[in-house]
Protein backbone atom coordinates (compact mmCIF):
# COMPACT_ATOMS: atom_id res chain seq x y z
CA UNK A 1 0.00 0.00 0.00
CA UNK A 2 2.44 2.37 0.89
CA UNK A 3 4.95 1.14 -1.98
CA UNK A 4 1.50 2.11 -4.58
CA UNK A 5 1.29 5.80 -2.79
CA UNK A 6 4.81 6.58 -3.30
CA UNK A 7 4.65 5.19 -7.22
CA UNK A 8 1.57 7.56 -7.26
CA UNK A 9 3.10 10.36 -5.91
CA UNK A 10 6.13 10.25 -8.05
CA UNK A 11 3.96 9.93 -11.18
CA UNK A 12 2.26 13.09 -10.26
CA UNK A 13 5.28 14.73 -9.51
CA UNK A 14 6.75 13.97 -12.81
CA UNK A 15 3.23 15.27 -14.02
CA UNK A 16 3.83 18.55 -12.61
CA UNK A 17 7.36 18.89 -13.52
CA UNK A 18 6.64 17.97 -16.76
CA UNK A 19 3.95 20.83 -17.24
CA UNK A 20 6.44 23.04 -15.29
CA UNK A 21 8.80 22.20 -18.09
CA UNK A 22 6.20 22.79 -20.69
CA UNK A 23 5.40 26.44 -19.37
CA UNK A 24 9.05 27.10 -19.09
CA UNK A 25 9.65 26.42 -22.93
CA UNK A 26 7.08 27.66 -24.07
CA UNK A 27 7.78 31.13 -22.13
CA UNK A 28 10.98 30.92 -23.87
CA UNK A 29 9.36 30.65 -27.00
CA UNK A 30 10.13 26.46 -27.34
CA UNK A 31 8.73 25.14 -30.25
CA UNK A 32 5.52 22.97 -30.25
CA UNK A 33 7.28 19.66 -30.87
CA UNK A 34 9.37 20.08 -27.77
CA UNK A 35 6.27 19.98 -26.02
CA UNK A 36 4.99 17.60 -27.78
CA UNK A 37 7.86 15.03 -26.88
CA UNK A 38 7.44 16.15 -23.34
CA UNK A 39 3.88 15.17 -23.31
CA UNK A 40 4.80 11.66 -24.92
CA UNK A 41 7.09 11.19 -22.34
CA UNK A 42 4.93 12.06 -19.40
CA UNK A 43 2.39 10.21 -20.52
CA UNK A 44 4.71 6.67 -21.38
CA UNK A 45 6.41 7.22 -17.69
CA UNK A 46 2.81 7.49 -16.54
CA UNK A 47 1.59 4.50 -18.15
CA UNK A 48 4.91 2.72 -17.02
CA UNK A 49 4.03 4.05 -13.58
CA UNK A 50 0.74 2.58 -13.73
CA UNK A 51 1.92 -0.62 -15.32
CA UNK A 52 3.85 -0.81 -12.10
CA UNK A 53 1.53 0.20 -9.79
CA UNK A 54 -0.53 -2.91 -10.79
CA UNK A 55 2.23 -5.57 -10.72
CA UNK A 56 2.97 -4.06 -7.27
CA UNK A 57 -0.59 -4.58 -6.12
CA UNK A 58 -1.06 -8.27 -7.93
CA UNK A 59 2.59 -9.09 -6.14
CA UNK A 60 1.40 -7.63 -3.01
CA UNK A 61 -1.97 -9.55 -2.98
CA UNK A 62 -0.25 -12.60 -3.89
CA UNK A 63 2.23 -12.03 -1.23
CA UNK A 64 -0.51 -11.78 1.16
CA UNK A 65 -2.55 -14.97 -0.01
CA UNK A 66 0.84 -16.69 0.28
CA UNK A 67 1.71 -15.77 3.40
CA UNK A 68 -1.88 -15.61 4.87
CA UNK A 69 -1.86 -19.73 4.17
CA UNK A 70 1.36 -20.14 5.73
CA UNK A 71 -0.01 -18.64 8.00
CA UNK A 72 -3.10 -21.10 8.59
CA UNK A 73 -0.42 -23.90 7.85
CA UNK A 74 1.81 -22.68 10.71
CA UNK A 75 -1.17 -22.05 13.20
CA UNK A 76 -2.31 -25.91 12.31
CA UNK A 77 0.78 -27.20 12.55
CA UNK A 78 1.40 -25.35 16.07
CA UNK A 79 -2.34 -26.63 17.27
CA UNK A 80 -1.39 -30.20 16.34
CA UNK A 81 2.52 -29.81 18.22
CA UNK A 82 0.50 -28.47 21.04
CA UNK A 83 -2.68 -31.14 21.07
CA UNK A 84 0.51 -33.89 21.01
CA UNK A 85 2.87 -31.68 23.31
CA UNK A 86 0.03 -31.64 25.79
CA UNK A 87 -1.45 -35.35 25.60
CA UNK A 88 2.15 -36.76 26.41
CA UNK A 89 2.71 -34.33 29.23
CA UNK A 90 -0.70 -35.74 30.55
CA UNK A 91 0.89 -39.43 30.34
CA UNK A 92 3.91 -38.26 31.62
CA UNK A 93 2.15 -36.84 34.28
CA UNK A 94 -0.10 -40.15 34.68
CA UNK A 95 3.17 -42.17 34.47
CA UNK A 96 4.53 -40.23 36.84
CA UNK A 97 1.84 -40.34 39.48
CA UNK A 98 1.86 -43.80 39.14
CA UNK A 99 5.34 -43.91 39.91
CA UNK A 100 4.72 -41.87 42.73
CA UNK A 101 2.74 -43.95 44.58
CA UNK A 102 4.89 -47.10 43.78
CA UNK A 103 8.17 -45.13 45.41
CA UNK A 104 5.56 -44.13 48.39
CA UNK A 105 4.06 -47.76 48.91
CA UNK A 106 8.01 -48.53 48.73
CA UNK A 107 8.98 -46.04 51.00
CA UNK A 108 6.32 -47.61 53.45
CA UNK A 109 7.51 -50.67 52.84
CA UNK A 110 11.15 -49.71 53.61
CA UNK A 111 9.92 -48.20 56.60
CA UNK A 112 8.55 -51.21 57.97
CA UNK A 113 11.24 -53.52 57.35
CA UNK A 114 13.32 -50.82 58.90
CA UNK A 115 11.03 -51.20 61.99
CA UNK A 116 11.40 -55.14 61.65
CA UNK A 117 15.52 -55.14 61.17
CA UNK A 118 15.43 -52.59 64.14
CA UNK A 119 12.98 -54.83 66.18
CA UNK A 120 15.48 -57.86 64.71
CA UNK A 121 18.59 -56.09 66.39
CA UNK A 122 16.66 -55.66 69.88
CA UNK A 123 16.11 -59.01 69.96
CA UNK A 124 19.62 -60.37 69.23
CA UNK A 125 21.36 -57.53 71.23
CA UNK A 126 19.42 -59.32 74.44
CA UNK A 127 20.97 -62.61 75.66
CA UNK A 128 17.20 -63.36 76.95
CA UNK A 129 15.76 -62.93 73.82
CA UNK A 130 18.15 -63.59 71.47
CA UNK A 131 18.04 -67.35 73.16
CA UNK A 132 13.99 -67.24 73.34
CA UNK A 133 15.14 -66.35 68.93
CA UNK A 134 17.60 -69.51 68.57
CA UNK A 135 15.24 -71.76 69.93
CA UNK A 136 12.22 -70.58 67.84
CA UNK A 137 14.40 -71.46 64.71
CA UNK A 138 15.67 -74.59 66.39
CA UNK A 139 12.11 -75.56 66.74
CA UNK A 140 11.07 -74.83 63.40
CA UNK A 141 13.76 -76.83 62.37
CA UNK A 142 13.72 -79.80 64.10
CA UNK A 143 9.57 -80.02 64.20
CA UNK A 144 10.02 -79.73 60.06
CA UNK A 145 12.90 -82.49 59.80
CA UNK A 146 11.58 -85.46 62.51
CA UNK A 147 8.47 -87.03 63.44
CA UNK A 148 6.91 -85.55 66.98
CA UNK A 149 8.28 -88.99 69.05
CA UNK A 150 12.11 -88.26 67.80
CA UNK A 151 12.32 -84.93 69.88
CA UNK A 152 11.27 -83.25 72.81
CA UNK A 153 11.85 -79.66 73.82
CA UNK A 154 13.18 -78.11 77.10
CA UNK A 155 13.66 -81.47 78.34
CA UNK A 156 15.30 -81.90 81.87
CA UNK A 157 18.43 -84.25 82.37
CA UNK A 158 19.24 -85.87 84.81
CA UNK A 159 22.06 -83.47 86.47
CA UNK A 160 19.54 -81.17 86.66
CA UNK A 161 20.27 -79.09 82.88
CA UNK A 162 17.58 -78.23 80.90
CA UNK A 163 18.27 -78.86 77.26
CA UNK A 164 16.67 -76.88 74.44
CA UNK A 165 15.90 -79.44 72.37
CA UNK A 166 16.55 -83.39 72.93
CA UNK A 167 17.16 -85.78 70.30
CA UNK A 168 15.89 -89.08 71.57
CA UNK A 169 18.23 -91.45 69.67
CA UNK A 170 18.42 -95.18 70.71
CA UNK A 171 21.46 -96.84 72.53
CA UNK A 172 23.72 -96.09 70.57
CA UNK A 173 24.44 -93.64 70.44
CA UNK A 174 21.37 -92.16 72.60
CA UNK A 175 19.68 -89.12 72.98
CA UNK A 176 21.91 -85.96 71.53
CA UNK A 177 21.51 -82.62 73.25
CA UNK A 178 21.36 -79.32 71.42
CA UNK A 179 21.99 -75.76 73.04
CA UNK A 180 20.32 -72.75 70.84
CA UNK A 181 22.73 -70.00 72.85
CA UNK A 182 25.36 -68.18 70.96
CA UNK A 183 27.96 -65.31 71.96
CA UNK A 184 26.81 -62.19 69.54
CA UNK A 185 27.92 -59.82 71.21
CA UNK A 186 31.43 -60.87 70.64
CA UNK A 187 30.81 -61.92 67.07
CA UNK A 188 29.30 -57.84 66.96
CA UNK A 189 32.60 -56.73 68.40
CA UNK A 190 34.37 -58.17 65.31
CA UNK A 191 32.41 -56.83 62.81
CA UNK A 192 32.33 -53.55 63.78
CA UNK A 193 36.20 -53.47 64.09
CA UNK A 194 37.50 -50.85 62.82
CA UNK A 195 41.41 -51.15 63.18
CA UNK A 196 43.93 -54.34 63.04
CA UNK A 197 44.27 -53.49 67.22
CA UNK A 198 40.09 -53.44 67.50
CA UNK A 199 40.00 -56.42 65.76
CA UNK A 200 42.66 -58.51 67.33
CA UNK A 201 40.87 -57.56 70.40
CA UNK A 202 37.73 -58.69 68.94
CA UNK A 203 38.81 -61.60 67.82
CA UNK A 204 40.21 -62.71 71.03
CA UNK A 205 37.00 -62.37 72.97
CA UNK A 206 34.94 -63.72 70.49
CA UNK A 207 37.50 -66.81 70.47
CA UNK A 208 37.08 -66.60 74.48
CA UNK A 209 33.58 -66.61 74.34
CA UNK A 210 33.44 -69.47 72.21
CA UNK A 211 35.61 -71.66 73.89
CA UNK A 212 33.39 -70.91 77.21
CA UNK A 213 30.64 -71.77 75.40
CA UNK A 214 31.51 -75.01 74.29
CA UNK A 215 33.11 -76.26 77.49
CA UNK A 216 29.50 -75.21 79.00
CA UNK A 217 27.39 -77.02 76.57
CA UNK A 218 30.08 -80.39 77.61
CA UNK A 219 29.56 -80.00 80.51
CA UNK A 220 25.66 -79.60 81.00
CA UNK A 221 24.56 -81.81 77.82
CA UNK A 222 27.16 -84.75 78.05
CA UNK A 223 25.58 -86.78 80.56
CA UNK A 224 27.36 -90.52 81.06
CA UNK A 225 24.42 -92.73 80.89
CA UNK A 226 21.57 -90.64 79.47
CA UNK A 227 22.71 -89.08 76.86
CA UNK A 228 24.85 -89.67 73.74
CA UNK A 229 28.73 -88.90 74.16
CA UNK A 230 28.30 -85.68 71.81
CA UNK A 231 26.00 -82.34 71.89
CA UNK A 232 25.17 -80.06 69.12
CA UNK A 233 25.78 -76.21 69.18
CA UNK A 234 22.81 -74.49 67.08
CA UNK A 235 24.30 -70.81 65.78
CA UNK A 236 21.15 -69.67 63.69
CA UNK A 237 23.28 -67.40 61.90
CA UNK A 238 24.87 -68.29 59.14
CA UNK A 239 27.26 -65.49 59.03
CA UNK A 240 29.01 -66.47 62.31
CA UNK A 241 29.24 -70.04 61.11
CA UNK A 242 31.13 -68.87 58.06
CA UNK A 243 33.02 -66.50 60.43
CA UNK A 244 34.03 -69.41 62.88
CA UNK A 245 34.81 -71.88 59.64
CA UNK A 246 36.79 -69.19 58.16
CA UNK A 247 39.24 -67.60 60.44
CA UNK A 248 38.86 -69.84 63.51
CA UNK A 249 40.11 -73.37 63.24
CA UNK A 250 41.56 -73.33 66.88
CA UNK A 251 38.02 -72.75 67.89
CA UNK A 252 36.79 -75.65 65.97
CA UNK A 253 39.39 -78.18 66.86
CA UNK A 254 38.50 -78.02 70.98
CA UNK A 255 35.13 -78.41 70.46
CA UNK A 256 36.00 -81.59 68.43
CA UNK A 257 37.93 -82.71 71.18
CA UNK A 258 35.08 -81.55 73.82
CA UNK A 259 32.53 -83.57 71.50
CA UNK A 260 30.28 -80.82 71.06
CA UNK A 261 29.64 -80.63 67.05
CA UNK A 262 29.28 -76.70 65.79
CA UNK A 263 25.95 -76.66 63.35
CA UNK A 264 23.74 -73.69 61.16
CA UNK A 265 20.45 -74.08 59.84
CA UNK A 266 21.98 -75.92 56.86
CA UNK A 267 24.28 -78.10 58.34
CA UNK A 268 21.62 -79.10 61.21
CA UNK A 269 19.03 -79.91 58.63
CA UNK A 270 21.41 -82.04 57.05
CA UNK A 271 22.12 -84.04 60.23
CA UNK A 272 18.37 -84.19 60.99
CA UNK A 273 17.97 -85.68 57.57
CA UNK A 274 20.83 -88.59 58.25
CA UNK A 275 19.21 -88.78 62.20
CA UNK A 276 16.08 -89.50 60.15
CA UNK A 277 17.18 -92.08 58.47
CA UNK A 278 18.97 -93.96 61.16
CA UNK A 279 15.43 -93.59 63.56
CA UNK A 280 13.91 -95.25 60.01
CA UNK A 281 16.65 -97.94 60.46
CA UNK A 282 15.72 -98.66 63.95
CA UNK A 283 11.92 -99.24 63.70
CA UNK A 284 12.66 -101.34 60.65
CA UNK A 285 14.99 -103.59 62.94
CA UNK A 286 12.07 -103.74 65.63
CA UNK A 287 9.68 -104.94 63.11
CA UNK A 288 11.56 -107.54 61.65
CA UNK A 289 10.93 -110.15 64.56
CA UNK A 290 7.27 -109.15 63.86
CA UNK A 291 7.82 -109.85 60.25
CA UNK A 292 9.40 -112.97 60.87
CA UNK A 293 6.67 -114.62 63.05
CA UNK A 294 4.08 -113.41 60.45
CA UNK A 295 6.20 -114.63 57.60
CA UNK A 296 6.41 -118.28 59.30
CA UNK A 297 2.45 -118.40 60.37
CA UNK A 298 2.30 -117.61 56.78
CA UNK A 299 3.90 -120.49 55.71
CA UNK A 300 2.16 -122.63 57.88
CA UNK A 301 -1.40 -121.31 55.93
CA UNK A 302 0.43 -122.36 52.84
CA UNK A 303 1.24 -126.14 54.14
CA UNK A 304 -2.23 -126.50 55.09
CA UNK A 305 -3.72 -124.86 51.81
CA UNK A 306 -1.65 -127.60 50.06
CA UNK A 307 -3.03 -130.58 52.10
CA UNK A 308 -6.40 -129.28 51.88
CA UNK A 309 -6.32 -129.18 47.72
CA UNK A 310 -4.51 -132.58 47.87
CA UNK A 311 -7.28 -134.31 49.82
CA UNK A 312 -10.15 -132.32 48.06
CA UNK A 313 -8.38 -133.94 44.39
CA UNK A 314 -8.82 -137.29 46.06
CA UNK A 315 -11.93 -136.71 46.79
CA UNK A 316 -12.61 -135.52 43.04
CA UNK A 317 -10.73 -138.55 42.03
CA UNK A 318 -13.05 -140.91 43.57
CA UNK A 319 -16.01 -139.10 42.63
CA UNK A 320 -14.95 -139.46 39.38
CA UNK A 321 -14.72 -143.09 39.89
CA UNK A 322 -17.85 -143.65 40.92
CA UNK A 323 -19.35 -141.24 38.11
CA UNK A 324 -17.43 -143.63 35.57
CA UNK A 325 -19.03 -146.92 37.15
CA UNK A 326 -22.62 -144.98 37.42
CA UNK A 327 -22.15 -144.74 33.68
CA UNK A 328 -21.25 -148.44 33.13
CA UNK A 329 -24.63 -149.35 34.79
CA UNK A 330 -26.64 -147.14 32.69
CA UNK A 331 -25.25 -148.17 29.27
CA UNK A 332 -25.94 -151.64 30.48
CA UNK A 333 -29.33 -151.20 31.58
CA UNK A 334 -29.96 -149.16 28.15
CA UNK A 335 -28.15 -151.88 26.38
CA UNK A 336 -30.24 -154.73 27.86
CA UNK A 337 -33.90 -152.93 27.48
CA UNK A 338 -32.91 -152.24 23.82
CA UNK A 339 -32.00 -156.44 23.42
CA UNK A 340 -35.48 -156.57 25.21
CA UNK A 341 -37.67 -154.50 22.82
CA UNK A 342 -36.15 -156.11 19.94
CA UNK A 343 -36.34 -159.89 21.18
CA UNK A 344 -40.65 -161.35 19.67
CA UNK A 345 -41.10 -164.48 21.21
CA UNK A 346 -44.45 -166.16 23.17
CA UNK A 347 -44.85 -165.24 26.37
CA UNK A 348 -43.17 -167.83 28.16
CA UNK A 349 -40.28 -167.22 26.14
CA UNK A 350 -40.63 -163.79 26.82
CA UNK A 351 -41.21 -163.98 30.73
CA UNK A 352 -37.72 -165.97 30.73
CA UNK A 353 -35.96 -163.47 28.80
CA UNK A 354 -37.17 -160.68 31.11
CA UNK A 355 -36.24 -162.98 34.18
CA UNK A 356 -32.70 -163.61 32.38
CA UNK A 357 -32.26 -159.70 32.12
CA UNK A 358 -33.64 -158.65 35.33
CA UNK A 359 -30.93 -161.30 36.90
CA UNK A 360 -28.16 -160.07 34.66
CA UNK A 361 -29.17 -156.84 35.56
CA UNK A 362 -28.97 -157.49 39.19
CA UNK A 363 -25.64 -159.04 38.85
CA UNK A 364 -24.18 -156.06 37.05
């Protein structure tokens, strides 16, 4: 628009210049034809002015149709980016809610088990309770592995000792022992060493505590008499079994020599397995006298059986016999009462005939 004023204006300018021009010759005394060429000239650079005016304003409304539909195509294009920009930020935000509440039932969870591992650590930081823990396991254990009448629980001896749990093996070996205490603390102490001095330190009380421990459970549980020669040390942790495997051997060797065998949850279910199996063993053993007298009363029904079916095929045998002679009879009688029907004679004849087959009849 403003490009078509300024065209305008500068065609009217060259108007009036060019009639300025005119005057001016013509005041001079310029001849016609001068004027004349003027004119042509103004009036080609006005028709060239107009020409251009018009391309200008077909260009310009071009232009504007052109860039009025990019226009649209950009403002489409933008709604659509938008529509998707702000569908996926309401999944993301969906996703992310759901995600939320995972990490907070999580968190809740986490909590808890905090709670638990910190209820956990009460527990096994009291001697009371840590024992009251031990035995729960032990009983789990042991109840799982063996039928009710192979154990007993907190079962008095007869020095006066109650055991945690009793294994009630026959002689021999008898009944085995097994304790369910074990010296944390001290195994605590080594862990949480910090320095080679801390842990030395650690290490010797832990061995300390051991060895007391053992010597104990030898001394209560090993009972000449009425129990087996040996007792079993439960440590329901599996770390201070490793531990004790691992770095002391000493440890291990005196309660060899004391008799008193170190288990864990594994290694106690595999001795309950082969205790099992021996108790299995044993009842077998007791049944075989039973087995034996049944096996021989048994035997005894068989040698009767056999003279039973022997005398019952005699007595088919002669029942057979006298079947066979029953038959002989009655092919005789039908033999004699056919010679009878076919015999014609007079009567006297015939009355001696029937007396002859009534007698050979009798005979037979």
């Amino acid at each position: 628009m403003n490009e078509t004023i300024v065209i305008v204006l500068v065609a009217a300018a060259a108007l009036a210049a060019g009639a300025a021009l005119a005057l001016l010759l013509r005041g001079r005394g310029g001849g016609n034809e001068a004027v004349a060429a003027l004119a042509r000239q103004q009036a080609e650079l006005v028709g060239r002015l107009s020409a251009m005016a018009e391309t200008q304003a077909l260009t310009r409304t071009e232009l504007t149709a052109t860039i009025n539909e990019r226009l649209d195509q950009v403002s489409q294009r933008m709604g659509q980016s938008l529509e998707a920009t702000a569908q996926k930020t309401a999944e993301t935000l969906g996703t992310l809610t759901t995600r939320l509440s995972v990490i907070d039932e999580a968190q809740k969870n986490i909590t808890e088990l905090s709670s638990q591992v910190v209820g956990l650590q009460d527990i096994l930081a009291n001697r009371q309770a840590r024992g009251a823990f031990g035995e729960v396991q032990l009983n789990d254990i042991v109840s799982n592995a063996l039928p009710p009448s192979a154990y007993s629980f907190q079962t008095t001896l007869g020095n006066g000792t109650r055991a945690d749990c009793l294994i009630l093996l026959p002689n021999p070996p008898g009944p085995i022992a097994i304790d369910a205490k074990f010296p944390l603390d001290a195994y605590h102490g080594l862990r949480n060493a910090k320095g080679d001095a801390e842990r030395t330190i650690a290490a010797r009380q832990f061995r300390g505590d051991l060895n007391k421990h053992v010597a104990a459970i030898a001394e209560k549980y090993i009972v000449p008499g009425e129990t087996a020669e040996s007792a079993l040390m439960f440590l329901p942790s599996e770390a201070v079994y490793a531990e004790l495997h691992a770095n002391f051997p000493d440890v291990l060797t005196k309660s060899y020599q004391a008799r008193v065998w170190i288990v864990s949850p594994t290694t106690l279910m595999a001795t309950l397995n082969t205790v099992r199996a021996v108790l299995k063993d044993v009842e077998m053993r007791k049944q075989a006298g039973v087995i034996q007298k049944y096996v021989a009363l048994l035997l005894g029904d068989v040698g009767r059986l056999g003279d039973r079916v022997g005398n019952l095929e005699r007595h088919f045998q002669q029942a057979e016999k006298d079947i066979g002679e029953i038959r002989k009879s009655a092919d005789a009688i039908t033999s004699r009462g056919e010679k009878i029907e076919a015999v014609e004679m007079g009567e006297e004849d015939a009355a001696d005939a029937l007396t002859a087959a009534s007698r050979d009849l009798l005979e037979g």
